[in-house]
N, C-alpha and C. Protein backbone atom coordinates (compact mmCIF):
# COMPACT_ATOMS: atom_id res chain seq x y z
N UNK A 1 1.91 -117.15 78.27
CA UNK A 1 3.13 -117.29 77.51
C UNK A 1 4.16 -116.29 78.03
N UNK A 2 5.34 -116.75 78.15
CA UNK A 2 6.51 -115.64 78.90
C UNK A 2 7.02 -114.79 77.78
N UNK A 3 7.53 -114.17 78.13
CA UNK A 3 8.49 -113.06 76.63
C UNK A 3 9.75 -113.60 77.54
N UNK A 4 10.51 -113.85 76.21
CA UNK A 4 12.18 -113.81 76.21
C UNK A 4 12.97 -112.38 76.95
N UNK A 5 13.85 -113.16 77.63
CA UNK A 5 14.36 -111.43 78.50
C UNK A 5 15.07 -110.55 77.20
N UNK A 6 15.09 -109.53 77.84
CA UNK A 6 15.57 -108.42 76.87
C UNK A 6 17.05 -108.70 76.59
N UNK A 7 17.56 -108.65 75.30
CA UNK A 7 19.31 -108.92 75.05
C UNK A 7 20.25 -107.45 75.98
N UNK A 8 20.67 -107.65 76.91
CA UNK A 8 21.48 -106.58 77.46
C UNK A 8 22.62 -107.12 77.47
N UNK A 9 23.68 -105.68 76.83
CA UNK A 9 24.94 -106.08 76.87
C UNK A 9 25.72 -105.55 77.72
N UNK A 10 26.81 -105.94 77.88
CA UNK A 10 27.69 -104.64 79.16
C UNK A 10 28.12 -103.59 78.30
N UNK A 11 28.48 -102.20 78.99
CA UNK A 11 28.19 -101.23 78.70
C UNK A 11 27.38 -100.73 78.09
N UNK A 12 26.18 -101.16 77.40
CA UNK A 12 24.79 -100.32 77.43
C UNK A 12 24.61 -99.31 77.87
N UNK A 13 23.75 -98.10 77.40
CA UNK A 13 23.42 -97.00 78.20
C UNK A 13 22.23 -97.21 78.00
N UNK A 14 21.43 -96.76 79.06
CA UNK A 14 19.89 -96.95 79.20
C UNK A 14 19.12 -95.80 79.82
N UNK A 15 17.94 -94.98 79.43
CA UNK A 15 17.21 -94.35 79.75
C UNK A 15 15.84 -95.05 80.43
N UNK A 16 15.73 -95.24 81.92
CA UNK A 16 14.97 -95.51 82.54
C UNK A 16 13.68 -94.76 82.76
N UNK A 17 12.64 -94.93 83.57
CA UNK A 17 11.25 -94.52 83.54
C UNK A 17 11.65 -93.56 84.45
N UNK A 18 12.24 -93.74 86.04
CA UNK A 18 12.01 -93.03 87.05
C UNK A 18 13.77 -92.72 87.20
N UNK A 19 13.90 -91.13 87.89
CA UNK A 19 15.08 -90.48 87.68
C UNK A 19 15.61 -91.18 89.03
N UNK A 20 16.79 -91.27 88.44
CA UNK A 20 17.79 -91.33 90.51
C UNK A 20 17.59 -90.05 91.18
N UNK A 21 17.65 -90.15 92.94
CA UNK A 21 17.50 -89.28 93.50
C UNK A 21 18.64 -87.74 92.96
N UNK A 22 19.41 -88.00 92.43
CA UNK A 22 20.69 -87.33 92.06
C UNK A 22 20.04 -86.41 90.83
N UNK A 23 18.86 -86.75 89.76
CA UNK A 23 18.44 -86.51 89.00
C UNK A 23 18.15 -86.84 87.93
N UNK A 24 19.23 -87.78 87.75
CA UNK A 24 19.90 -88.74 86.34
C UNK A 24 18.89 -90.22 85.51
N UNK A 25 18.77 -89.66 84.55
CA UNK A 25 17.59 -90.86 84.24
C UNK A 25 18.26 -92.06 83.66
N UNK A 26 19.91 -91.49 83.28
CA UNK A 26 20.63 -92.65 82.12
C UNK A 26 21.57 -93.13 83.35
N UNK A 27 21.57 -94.61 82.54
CA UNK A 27 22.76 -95.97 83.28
C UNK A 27 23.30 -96.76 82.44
N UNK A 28 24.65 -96.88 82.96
CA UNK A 28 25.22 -97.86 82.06
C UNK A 28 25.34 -99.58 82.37
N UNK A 29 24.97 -100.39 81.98
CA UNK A 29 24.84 -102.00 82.47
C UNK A 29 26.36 -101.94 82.67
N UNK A 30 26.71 -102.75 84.00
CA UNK A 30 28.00 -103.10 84.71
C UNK A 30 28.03 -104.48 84.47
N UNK A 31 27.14 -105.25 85.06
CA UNK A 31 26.70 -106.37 85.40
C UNK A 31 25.93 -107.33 84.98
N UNK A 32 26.09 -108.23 84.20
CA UNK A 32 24.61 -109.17 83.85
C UNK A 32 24.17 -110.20 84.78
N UNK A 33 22.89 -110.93 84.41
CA UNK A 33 22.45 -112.04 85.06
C UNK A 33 21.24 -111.85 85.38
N UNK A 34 20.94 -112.98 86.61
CA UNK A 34 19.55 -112.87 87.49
C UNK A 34 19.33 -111.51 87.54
N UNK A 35 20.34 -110.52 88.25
CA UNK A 35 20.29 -109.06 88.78
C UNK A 35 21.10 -108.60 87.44
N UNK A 36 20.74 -107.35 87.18
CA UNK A 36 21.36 -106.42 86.34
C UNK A 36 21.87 -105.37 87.46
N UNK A 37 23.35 -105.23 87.14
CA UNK A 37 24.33 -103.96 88.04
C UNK A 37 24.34 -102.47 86.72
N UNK A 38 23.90 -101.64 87.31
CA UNK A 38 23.69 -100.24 86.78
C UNK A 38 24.63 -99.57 87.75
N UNK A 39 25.62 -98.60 86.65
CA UNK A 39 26.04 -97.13 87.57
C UNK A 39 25.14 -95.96 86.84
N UNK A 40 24.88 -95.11 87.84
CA UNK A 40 24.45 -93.92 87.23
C UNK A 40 24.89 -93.07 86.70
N UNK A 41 24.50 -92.69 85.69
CA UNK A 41 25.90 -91.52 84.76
C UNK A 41 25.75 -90.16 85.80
N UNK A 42 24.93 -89.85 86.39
CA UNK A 42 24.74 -88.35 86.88
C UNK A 42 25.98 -88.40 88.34
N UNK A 43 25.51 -89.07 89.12
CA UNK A 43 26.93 -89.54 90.66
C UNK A 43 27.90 -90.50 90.52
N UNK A 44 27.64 -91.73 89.39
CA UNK A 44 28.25 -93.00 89.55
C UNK A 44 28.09 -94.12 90.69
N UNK A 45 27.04 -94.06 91.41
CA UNK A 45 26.67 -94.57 92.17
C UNK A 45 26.41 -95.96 91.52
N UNK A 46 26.35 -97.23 92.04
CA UNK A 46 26.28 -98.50 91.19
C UNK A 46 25.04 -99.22 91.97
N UNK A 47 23.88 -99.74 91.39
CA UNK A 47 23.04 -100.26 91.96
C UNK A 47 22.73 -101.91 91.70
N UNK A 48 22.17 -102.54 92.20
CA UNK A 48 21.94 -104.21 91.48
C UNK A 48 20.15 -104.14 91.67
N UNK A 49 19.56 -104.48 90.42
CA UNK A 49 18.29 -104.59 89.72
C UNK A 49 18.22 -106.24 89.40
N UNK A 50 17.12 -106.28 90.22
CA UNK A 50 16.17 -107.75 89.14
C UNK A 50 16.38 -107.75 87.88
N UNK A 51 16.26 -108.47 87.19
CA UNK A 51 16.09 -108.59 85.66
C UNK A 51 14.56 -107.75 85.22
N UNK A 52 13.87 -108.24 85.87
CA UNK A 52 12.27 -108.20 85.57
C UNK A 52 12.20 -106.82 85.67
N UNK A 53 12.70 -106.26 86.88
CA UNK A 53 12.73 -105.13 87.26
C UNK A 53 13.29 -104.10 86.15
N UNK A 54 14.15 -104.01 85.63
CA UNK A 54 15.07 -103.04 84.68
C UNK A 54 14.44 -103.38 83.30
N UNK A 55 13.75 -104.35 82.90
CA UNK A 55 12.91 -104.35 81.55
C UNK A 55 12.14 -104.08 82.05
N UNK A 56 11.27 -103.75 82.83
CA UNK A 56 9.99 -102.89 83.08
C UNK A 56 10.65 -101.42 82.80
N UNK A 57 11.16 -101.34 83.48
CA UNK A 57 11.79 -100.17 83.41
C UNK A 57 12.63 -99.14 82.55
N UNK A 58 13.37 -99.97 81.56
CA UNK A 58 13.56 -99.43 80.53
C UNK A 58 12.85 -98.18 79.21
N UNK A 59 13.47 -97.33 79.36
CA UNK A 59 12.68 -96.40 78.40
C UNK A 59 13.61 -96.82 76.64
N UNK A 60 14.39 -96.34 76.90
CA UNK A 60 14.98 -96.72 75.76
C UNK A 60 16.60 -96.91 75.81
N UNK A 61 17.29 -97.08 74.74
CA UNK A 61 18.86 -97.43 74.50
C UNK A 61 19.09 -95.80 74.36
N UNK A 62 20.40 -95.49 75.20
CA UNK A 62 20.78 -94.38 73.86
C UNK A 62 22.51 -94.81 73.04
N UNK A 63 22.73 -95.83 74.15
CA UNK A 63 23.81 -96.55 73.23
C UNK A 63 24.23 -98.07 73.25
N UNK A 64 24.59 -99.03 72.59
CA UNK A 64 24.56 -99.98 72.62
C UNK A 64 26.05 -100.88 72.84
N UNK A 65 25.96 -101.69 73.55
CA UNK A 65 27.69 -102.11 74.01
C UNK A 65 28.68 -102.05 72.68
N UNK A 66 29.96 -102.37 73.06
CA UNK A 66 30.68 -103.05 72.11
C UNK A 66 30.76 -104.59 71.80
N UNK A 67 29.60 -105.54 72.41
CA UNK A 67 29.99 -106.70 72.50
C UNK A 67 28.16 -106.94 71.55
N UNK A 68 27.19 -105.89 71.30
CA UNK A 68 26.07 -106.40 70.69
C UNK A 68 26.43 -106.40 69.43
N UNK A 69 25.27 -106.93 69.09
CA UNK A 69 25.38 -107.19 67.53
C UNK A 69 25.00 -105.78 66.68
N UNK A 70 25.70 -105.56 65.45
CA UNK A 70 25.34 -104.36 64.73
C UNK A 70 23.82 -104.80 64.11
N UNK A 71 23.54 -103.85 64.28
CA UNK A 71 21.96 -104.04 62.98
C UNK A 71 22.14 -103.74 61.99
């Protein structure tokens, strides 16, 4: 059975598993789709991620777009 992809919105901030070389563990979603586009808050460097890839990867939210839904 598949799991539903994770709801990501643009501007998201996200705490990932593994740090950028720069040091920085948090990113903000640029980009949606097939690939998810991340800049890094620590350089601003902008990367493009699998989908599959960045929900593995995800540690947690520390903030949530202006376009998600409130809880």
């Amino acid at each position: 059975m598949t799991r539903p992809p994770l709801p990501l919105y643009l501007d998201d901030v996200v705490v990932l598993r593994k740090p950028h070389p720069c040091g920085s563990t948090t990113w903000t979603i640029v980009r949606l789709g097939a690939d998810i586009g991340a800049r890094c808050s620590g350089c601003g460097r902008r990367v493009l991620m699998a989908r599959s890839e960045i929900e593995r990867d995800i540690k947690r939210f520390e903030a949530r777009g202006p376009l998600a839904p409130a809880d």
